[in-house]
PDB file of N, CA and C in Angstrom:
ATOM      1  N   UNK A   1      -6.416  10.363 -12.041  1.00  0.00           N
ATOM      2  CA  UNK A   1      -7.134   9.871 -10.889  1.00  0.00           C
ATOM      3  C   UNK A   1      -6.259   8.833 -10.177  1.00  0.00           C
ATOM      4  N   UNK A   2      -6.140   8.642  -8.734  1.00  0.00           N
ATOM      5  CA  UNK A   2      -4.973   7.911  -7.895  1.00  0.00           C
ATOM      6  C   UNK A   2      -5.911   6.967  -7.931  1.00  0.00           C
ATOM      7  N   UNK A   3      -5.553   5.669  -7.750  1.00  0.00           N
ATOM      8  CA  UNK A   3      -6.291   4.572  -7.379  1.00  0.00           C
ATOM      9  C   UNK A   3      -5.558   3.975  -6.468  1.00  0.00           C
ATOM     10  N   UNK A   4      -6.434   2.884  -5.547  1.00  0.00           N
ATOM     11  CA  UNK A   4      -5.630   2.238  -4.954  1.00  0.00           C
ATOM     12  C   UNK A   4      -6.150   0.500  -5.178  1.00  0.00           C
ATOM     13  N   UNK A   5      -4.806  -0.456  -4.888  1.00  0.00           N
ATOM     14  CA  UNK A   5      -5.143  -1.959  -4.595  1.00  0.00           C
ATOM     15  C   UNK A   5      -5.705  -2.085  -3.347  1.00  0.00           C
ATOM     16  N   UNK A   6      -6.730  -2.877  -3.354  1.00  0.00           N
ATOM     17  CA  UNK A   6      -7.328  -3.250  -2.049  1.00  0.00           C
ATOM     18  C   UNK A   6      -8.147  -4.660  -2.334  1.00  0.00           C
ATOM     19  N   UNK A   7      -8.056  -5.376  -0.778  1.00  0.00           N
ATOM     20  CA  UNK A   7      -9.039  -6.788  -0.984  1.00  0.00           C
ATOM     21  C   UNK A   7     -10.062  -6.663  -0.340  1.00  0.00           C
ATOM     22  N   UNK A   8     -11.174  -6.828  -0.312  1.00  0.00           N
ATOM     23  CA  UNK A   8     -12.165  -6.746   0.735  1.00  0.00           C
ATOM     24  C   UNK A   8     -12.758  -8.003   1.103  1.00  0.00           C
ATOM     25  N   UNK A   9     -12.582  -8.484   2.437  1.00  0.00           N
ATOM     26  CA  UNK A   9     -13.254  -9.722   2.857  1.00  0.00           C
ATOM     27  C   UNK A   9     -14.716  -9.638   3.163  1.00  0.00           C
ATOM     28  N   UNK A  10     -15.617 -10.495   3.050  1.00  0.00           N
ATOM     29  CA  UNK A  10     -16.602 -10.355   2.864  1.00  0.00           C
ATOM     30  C   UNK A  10     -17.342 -11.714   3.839  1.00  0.00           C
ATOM     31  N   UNK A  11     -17.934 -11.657   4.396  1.00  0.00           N
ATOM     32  CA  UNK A  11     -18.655 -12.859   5.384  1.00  0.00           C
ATOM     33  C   UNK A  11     -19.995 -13.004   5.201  1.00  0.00           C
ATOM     34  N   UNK A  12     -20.985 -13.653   4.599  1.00  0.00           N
ATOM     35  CA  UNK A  12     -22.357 -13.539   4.525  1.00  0.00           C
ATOM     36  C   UNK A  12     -22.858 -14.189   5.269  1.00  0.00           C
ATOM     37  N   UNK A  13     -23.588 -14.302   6.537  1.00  0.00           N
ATOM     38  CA  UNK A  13     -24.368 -15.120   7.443  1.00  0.00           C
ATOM     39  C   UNK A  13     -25.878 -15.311   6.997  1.00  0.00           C
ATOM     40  N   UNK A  14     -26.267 -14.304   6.410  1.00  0.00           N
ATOM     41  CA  UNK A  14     -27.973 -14.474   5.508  1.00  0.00           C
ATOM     42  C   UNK A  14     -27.854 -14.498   4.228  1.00  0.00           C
ATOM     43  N   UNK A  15     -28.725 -15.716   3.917  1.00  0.00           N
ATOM     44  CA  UNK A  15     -28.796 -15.466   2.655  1.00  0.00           C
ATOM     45  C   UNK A  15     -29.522 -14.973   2.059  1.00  0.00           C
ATOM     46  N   UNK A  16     -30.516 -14.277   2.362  1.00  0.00           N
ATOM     47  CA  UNK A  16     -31.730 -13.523   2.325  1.00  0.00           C
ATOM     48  C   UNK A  16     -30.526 -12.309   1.483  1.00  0.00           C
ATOM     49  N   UNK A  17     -29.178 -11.830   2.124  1.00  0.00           N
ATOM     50  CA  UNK A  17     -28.505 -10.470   2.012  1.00  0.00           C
ATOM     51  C   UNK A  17     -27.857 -10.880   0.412  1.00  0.00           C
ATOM     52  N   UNK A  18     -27.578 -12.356  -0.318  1.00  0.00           N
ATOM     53  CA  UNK A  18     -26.705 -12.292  -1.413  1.00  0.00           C
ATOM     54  C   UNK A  18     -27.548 -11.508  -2.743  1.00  0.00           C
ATOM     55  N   UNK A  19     -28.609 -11.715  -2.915  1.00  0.00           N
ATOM     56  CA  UNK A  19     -29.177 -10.897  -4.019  1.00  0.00           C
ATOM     57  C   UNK A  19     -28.601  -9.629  -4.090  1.00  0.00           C
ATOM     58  N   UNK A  20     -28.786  -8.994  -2.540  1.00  0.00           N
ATOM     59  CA  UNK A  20     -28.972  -7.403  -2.647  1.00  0.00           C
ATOM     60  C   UNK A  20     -26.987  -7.372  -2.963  1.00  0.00           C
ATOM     61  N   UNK A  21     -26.367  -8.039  -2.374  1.00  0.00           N
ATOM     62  CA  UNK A  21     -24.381  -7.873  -2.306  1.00  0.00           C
ATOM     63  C   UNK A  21     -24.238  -8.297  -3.528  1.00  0.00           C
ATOM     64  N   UNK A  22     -24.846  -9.060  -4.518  1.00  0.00           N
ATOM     65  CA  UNK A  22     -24.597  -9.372  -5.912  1.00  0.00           C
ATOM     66  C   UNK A  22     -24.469  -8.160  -6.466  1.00  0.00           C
ATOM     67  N   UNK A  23     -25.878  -7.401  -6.200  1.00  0.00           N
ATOM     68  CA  UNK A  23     -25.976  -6.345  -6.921  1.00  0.00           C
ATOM     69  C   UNK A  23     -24.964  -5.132  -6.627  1.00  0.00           C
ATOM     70  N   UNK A  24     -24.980  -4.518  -5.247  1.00  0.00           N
ATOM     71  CA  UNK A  24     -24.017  -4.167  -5.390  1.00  0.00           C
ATOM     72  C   UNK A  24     -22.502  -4.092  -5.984  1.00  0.00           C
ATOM     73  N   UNK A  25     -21.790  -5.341  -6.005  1.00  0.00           N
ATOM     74  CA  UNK A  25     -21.078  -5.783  -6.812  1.00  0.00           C
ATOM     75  C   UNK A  25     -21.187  -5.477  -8.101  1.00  0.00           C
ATOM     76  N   UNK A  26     -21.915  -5.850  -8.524  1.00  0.00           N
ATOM     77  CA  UNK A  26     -22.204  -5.580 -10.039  1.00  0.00           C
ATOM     78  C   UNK A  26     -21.810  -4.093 -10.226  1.00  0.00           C
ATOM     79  N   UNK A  27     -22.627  -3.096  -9.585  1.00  0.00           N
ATOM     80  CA  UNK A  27     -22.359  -1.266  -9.368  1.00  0.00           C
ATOM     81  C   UNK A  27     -20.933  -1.263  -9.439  1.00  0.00           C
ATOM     82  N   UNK A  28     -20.210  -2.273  -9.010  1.00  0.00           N
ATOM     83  CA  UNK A  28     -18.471  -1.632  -9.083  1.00  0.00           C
ATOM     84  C   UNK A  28     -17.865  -2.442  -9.783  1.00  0.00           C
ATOM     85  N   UNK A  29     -18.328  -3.439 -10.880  1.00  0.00           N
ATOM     86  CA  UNK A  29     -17.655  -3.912 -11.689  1.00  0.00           C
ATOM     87  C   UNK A  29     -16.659  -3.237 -12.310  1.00  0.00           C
ATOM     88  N   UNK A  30     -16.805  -2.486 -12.563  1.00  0.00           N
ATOM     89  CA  UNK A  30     -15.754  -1.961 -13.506  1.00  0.00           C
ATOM     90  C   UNK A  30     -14.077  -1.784 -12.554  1.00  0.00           C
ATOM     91  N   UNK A  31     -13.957  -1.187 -11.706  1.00  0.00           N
ATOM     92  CA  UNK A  31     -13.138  -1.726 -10.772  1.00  0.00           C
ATOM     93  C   UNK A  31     -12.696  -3.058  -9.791  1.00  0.00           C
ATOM     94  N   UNK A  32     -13.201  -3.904 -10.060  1.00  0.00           N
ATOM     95  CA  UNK A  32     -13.226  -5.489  -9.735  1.00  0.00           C
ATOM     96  C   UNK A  32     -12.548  -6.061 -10.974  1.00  0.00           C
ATOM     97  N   UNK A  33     -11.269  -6.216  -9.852  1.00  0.00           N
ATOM     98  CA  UNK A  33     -10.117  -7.226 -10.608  1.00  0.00           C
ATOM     99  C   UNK A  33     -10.393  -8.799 -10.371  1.00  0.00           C
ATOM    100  N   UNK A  34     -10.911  -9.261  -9.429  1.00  0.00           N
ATOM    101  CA  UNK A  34     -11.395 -11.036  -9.599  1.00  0.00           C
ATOM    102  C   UNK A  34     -12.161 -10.871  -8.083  1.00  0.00           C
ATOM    103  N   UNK A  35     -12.848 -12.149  -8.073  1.00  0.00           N
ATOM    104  CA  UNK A  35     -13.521 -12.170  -6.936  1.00  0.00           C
ATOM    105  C   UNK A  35     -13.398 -13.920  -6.810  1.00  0.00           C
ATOM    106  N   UNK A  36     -13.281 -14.230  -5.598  1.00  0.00           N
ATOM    107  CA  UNK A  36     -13.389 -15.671  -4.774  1.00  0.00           C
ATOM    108  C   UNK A  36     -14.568 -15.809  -4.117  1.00  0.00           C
ATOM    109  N   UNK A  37     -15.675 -16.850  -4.405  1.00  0.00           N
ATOM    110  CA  UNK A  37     -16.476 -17.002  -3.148  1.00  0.00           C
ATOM    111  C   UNK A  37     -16.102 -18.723  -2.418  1.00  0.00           C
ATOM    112  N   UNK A  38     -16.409 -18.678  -1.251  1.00  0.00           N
ATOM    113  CA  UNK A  38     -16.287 -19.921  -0.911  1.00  0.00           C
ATOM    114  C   UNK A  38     -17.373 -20.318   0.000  1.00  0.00           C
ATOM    115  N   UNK A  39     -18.465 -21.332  -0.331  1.00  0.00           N
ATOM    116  CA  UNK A  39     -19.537 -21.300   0.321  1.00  0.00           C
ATOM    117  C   UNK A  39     -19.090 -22.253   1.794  1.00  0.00           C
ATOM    118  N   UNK A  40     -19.311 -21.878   2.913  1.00  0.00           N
ATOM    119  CA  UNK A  40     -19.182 -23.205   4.140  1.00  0.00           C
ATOM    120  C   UNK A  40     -20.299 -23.673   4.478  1.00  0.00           C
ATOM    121  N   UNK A  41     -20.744 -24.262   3.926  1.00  0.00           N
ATOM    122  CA  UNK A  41     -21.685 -25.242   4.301  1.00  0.00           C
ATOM    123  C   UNK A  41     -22.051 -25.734   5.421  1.00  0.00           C
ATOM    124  N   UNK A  42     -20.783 -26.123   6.309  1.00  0.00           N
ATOM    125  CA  UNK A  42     -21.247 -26.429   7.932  1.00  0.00           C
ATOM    126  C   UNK A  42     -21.605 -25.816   8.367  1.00  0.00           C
ATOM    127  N   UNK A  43     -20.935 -24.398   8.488  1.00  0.00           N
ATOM    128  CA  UNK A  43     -21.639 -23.256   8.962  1.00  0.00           C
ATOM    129  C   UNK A  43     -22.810 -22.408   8.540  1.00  0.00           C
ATOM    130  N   UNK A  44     -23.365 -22.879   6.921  1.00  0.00           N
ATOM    131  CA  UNK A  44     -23.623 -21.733   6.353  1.00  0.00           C
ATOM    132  C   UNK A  44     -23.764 -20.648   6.183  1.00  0.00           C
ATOM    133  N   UNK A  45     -22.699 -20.168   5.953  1.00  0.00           N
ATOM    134  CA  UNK A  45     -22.183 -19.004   5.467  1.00  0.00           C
ATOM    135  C   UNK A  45     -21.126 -18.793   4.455  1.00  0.00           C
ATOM    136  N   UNK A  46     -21.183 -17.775   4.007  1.00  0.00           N
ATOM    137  CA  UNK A  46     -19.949 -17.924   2.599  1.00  0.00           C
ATOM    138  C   UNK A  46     -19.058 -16.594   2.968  1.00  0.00           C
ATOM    139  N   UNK A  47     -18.049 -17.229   2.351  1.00  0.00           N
ATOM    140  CA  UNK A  47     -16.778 -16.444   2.676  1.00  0.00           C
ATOM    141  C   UNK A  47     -16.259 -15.368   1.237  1.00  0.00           C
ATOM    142  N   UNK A  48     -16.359 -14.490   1.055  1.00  0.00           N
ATOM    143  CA  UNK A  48     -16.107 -13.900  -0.231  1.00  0.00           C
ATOM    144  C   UNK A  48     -14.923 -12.981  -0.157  1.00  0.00           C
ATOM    145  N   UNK A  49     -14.006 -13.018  -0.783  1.00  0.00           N
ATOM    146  CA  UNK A  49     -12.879 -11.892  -1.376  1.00  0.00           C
ATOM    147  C   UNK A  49     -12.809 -11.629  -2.774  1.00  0.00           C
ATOM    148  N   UNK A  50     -13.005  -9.893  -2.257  1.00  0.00           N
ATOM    149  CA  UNK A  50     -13.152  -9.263  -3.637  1.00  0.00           C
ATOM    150  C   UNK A  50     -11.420  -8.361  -3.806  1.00  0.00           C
ATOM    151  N   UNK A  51     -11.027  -8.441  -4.594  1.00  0.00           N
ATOM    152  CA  UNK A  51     -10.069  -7.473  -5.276  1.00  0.00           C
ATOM    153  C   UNK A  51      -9.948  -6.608  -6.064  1.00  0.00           C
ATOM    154  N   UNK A  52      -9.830  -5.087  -5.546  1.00  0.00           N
ATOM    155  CA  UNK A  52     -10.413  -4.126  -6.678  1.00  0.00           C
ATOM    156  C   UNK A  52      -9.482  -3.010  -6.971  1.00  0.00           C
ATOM    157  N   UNK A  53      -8.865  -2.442  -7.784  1.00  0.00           N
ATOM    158  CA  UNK A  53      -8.366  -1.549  -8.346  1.00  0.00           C
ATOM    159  C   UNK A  53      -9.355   0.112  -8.061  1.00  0.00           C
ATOM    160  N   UNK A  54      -9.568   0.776  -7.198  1.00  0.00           N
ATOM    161  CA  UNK A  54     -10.353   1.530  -7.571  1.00  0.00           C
ATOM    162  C   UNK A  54      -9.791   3.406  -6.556  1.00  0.00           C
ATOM    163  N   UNK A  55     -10.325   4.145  -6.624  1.00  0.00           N
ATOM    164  CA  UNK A  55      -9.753   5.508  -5.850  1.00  0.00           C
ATOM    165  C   UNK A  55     -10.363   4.855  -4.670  1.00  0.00           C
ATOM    166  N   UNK A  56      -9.697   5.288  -3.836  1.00  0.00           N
ATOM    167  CA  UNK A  56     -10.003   5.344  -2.344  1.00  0.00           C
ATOM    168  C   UNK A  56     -11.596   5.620  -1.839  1.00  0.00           C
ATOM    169  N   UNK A  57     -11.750   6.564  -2.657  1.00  0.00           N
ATOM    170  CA  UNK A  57     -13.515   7.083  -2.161  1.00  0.00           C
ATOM    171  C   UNK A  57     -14.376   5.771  -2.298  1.00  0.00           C
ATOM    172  N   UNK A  58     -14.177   5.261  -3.664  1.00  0.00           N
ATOM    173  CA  UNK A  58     -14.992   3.996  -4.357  1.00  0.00           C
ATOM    174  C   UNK A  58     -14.454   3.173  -3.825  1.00  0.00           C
ATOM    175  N   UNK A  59     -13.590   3.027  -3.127  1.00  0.00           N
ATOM    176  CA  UNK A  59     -13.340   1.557  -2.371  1.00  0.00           C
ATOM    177  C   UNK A  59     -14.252   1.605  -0.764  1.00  0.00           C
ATOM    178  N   UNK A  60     -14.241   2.922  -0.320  1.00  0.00           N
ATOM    179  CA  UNK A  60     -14.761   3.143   1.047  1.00  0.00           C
ATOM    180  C   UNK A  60     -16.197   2.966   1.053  1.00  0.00           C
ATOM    181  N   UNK A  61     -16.783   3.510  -0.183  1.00  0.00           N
ATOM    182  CA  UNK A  61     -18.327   3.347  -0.232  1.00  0.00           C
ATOM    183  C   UNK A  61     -18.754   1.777  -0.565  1.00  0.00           C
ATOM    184  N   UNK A  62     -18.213   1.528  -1.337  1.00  0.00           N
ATOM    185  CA  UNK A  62     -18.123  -0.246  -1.423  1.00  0.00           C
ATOM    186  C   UNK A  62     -18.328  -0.781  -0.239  1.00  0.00           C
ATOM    187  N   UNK A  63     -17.354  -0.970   0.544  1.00  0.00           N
ATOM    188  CA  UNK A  63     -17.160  -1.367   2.014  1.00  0.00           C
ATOM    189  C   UNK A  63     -18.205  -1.182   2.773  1.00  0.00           C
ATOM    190  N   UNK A  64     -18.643  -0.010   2.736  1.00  0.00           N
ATOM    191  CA  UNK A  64     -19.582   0.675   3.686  1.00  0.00           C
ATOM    192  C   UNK A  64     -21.155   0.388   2.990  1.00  0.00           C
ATOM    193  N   UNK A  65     -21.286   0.489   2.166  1.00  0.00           N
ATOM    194  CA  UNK A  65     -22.644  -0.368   1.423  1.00  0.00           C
ATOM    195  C   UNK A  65     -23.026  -1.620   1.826  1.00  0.00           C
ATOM    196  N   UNK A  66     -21.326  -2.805   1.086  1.00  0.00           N
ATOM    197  CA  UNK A  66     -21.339  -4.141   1.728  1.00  0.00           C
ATOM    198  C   UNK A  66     -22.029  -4.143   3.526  1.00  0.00           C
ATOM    199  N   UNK A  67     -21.092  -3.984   3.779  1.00  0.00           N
ATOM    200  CA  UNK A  67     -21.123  -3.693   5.464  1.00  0.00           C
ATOM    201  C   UNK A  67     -22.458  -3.222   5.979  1.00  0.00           C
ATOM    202  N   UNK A  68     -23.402  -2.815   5.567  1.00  0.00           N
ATOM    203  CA  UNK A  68     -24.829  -2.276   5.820  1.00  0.00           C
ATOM    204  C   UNK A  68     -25.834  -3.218   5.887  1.00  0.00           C
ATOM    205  N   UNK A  69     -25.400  -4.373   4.644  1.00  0.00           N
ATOM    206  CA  UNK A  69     -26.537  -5.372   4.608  1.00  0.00           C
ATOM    207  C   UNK A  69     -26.428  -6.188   5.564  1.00  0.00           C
ATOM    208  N   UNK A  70     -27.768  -6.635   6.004  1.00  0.00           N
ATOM    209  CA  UNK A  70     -28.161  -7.643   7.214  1.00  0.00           C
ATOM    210  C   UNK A  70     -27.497  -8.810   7.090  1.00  0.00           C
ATOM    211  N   UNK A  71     -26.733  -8.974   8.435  1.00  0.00           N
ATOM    212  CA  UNK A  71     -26.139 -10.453   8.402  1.00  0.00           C
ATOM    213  C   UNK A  71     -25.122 -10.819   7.404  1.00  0.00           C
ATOM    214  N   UNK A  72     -24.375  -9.276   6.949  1.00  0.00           N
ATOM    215  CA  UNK A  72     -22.733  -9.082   6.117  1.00  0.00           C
ATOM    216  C   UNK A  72     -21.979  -8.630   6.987  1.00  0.00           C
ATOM    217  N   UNK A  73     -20.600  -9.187   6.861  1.00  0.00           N
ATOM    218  CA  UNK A  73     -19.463  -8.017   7.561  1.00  0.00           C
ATOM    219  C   UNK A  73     -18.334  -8.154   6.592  1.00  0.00           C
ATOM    220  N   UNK A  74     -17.964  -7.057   6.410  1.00  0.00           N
ATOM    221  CA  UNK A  74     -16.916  -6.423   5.445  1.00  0.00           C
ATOM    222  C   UNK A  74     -15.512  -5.918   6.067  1.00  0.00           C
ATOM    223  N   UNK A  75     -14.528  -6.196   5.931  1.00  0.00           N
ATOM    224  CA  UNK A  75     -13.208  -5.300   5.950  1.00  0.00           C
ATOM    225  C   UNK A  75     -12.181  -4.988   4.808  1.00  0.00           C
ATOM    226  N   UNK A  76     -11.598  -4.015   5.059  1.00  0.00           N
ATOM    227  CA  UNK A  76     -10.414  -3.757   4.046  1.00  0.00           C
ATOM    228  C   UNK A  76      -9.474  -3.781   4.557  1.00  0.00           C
ATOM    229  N   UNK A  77      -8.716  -4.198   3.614  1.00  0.00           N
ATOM    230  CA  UNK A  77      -7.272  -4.165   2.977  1.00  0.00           C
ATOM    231  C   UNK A  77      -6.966  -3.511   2.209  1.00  0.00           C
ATOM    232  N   UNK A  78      -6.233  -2.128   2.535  1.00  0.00           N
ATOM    233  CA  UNK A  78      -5.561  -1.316   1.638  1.00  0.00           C
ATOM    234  C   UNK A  78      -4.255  -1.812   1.585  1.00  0.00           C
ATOM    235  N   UNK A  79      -4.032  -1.470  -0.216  1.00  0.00           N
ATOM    236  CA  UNK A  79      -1.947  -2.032  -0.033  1.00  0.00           C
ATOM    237  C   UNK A  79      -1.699  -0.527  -0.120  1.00  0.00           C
ATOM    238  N   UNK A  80      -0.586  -0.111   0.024  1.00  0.00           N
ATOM    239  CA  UNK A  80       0.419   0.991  -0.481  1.00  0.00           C
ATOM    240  C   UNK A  80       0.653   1.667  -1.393  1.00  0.00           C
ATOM    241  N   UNK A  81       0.546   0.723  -2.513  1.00  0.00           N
ATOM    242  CA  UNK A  81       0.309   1.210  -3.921  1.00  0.00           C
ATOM    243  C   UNK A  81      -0.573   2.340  -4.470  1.00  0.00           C
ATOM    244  N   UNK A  82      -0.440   3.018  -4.793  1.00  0.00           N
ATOM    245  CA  UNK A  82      -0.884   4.308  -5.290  1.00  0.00           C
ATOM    246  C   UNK A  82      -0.597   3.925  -6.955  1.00  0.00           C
ATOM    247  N   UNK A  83      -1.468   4.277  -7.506  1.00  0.00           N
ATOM    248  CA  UNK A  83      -1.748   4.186  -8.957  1.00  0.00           C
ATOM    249  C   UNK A  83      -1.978   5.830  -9.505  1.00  0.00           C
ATOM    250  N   UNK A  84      -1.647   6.337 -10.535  1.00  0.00           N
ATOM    251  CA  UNK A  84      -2.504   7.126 -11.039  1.00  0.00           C
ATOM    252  C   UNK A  84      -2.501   6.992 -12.453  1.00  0.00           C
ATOM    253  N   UNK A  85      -4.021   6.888 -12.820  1.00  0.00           N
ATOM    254  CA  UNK A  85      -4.139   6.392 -14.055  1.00  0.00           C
ATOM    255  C   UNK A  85      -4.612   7.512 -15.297  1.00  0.00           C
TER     256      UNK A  85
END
């Protein structure tokens, strides 16, 4: 199976949305190499980067899940790297 490195930035403006993006998260643990959150307070909102080892498909549905919930926005970062494990 090819995998790829990728980071996904993550922006939460509601917090009403972190329960449901926890959980998600959790669904792709197993491909989650570390995760950063950083809460901003002035703004409130939190800033999250996730880093994940995973095939391309499972990185896109990730994204696109994240990216669905109210008051989230998501992008990727694909690297180059091709894995096959």
């Amino acid at each position: 199976m090819e995998t790829r490195v990728a980071v996904i930035s993550i922006i939460v403006e509601k917090e009403s949305s972190v329960e449901p993006l926890n959980n998600i998260l959790h669904q792709y643990s197993e491909y989650i190499i570390g995760r950063m959150g950083v809460p901003y307070r002035q703004k409130n909102i939190s800033i999250i980067s996730i880093a994940i080892d995973a095939p391309q498909d499972k990185i896109s549905t990730l994204a696109g899940k994240i990216g669905n919930l109210d008051g989230v926005s998501a992008k990727t970062a694909l690297s180059g790297v091709i894995s096959n494990e």
